[in-house]
Protein backbone atom coordinates (compact mmCIF):
# COMPACT_ATOMS: atom_id res chain seq x y z
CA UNK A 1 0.00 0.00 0.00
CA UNK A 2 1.08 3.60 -1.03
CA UNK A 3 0.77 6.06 1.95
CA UNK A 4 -1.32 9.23 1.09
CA UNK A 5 -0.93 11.27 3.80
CA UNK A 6 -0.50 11.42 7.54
CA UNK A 7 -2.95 13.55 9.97
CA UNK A 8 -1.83 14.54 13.56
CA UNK A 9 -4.31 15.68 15.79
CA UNK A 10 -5.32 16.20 19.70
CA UNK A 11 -8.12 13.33 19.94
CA UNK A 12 -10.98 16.29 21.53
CA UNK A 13 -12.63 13.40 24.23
CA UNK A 14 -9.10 11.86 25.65
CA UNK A 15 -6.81 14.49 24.90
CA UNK A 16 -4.09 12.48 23.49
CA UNK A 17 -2.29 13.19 20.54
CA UNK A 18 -3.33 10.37 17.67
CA UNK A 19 -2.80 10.20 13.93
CA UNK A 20 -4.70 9.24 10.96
CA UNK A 21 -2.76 7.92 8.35
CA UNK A 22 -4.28 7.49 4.69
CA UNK A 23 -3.16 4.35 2.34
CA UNK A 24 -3.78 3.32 -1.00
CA UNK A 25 -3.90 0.40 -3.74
CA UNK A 26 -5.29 -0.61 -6.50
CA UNK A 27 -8.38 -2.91 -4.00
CA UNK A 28 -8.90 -0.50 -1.47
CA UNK A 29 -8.10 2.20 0.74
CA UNK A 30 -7.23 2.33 4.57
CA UNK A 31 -7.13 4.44 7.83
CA UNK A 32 -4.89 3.81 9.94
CA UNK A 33 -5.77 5.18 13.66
CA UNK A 34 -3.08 5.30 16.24
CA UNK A 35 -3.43 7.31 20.22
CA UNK A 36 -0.04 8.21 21.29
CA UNK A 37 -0.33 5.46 24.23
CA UNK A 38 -3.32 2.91 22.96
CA UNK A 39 -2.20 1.39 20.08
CA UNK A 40 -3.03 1.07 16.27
CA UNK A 41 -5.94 -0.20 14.46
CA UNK A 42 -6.17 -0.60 10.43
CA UNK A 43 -9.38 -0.58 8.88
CA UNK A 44 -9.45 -1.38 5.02
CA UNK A 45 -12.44 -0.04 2.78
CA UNK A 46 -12.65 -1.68 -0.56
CA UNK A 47 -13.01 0.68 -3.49
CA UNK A 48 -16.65 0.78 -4.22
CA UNK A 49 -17.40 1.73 -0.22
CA UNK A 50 -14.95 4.49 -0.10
CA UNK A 51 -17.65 7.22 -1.41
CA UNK A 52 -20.11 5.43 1.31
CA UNK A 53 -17.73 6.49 3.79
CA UNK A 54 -16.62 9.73 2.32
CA UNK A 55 -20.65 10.51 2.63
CA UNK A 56 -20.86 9.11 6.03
CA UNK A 57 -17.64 11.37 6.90
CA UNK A 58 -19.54 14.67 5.50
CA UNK A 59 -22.48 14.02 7.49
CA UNK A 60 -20.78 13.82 10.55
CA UNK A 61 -19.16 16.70 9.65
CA UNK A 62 -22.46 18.43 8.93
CA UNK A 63 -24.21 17.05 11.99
CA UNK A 64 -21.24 18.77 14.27
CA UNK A 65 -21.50 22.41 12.27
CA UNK A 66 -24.93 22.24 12.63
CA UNK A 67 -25.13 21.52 16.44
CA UNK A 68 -22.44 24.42 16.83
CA UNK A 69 -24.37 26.83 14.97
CA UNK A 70 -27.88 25.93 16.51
CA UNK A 71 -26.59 26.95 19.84
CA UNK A 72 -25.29 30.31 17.69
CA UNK A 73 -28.59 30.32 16.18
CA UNK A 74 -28.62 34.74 16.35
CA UNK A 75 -32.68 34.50 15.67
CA UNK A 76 -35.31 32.13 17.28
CA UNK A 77 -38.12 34.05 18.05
CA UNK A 78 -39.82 32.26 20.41
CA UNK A 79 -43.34 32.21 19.10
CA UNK A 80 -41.89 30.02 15.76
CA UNK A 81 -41.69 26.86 17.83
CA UNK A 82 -38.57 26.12 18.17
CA UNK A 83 -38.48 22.35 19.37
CA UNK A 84 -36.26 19.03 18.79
CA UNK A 85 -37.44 16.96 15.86
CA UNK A 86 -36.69 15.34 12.56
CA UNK A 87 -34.18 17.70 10.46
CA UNK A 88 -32.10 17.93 7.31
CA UNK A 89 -29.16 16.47 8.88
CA UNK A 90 -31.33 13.28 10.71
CA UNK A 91 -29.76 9.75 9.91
CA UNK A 92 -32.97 9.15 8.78
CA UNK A 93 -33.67 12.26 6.54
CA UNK A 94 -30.13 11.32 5.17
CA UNK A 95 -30.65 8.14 4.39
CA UNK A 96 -33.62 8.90 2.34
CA UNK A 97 -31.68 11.35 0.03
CA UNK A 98 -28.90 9.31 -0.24
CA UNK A 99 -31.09 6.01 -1.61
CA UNK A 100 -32.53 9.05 -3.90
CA UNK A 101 -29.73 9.97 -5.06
CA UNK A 102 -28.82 6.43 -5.73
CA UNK A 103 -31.60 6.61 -8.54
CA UNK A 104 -32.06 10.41 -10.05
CA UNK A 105 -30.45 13.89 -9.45
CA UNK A 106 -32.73 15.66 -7.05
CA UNK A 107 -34.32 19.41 -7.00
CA UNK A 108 -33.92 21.40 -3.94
CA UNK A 109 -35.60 23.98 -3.01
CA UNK A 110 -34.20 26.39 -0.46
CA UNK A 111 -36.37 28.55 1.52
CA UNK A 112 -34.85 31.15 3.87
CA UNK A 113 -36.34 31.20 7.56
CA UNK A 114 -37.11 34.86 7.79
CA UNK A 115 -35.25 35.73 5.38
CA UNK A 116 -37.33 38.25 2.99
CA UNK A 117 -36.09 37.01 0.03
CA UNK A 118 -37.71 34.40 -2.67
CA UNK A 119 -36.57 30.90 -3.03
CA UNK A 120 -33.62 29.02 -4.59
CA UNK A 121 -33.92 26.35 -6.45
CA UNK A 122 -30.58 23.66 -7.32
CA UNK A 123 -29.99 20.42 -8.69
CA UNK A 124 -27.68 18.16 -6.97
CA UNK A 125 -25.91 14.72 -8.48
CA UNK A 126 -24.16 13.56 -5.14
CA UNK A 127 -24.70 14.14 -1.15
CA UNK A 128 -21.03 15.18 -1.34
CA UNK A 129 -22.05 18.25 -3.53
CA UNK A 130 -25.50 18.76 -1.96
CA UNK A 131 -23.77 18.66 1.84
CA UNK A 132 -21.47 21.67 0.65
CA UNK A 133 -23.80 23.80 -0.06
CA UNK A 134 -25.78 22.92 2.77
CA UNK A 135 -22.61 23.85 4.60
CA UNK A 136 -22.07 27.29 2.58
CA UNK A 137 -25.86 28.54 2.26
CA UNK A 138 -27.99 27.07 5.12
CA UNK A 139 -28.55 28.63 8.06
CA UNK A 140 -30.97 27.28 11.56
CA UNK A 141 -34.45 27.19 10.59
CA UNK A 142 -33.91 27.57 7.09
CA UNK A 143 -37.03 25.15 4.92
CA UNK A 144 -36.21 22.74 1.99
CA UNK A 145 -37.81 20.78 -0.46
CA UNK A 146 -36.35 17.98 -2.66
CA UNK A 147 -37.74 16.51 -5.94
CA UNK A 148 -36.44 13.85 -7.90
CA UNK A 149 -35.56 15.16 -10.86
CA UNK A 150 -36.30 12.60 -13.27
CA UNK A 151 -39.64 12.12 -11.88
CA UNK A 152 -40.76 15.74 -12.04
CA UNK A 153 -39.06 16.81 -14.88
CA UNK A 154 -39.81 13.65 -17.77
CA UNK A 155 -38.85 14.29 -21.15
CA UNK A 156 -42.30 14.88 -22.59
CA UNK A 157 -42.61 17.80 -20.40
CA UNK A 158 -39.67 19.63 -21.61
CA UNK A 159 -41.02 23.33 -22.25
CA UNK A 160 -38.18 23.57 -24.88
CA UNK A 161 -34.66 22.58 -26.38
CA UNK A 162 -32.36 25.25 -28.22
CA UNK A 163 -28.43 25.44 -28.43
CA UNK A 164 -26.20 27.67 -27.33
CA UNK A 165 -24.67 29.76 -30.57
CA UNK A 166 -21.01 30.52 -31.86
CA UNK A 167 -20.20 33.85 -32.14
CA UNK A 168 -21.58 33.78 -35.56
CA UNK A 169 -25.05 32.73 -34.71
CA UNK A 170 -24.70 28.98 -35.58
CA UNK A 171 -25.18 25.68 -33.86
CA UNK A 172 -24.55 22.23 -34.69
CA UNK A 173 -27.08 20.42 -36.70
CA UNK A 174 -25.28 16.92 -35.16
CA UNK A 175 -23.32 16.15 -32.13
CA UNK A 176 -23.07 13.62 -29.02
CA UNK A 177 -24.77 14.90 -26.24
């Protein structure tokens, strides 16, 4: 196995230093975790789990910024409810648009809690890219809405199909798309 790279870090719950170190080959990919004073352990993902885990390892991620930022939540007016319950970032809720994705891009809409300002609307491929901008435009109390997209947006509904012209005017009569 190649080595990829080597993390140090203060482990935040025991306070001892530890290390992840990243290795490659051509089957799989594996973590090696080591605490200063408790020993190793190697853990081996083969390649078609490594995204699983790269997913699992951004929801985490999400799941901590988000439980940071609720208790920095600058705006919860009390008579909007605020309460524990089923969010974005659930296991559950996760799971669900993670098997979606597994099957069609999906439609979000985002909906800014108090926010005076209209909706935006994306289309996301991966959790990976749908977590970021989670990450970069969501804020506590924020709405959202997800469609699949290939079941709300079927080919005999398409409003219209052009191309995008040279500088001349002209588009290609052929082409792979």
């Amino acid at each position: 196995m190649q080595e990829i790279a080597t993390l140090a870090f203060t482990d935040p719950e025991r306070g001892k230093e530890a290390a992840v170190i990243v290795r490659a080959s051509p089957q799989a990919v594996s973590l090696c975790l080591t605490l200063s004073s408790d020993g190793d352990v190697e853990v081996s993902f083969p390649l078609h789990r490594v995204s699983a885990l790269i997913d699992a390892l951004h929801s985490a991620t999400a799941v901590s910024r988000t439980a940071a930022a609720a208790r920095q939540a600058p705006f919860a007016p009390s008579q909007d409810g605020w309460r524990e319950a089923d969010h974005l970032l659930s296991a559950n809720v996760v799971s669900r648009i993670q098997a979606a994705l597994q099957d069609s891009p999906l439609i979000l809409e985002h909906r800014f809690y108090r926010g005076a300002r209209s909706p935006e609307r994306s289309v996301f491929e991966s959790w990976a890219q749908l977590l970021q901008y989670l990450q970069e435009a969501a804020t506590p109390g924020d709405a959202f809405s997800l469609w699949s997209f290939d079941a709300a947006c079927p080919e005999h509904a398409t409003l219209l199909s052009a191309k995008y012209p040279d500088s001349d005017g002209r588009v290609p009569q052929f082409g792979a798309y």
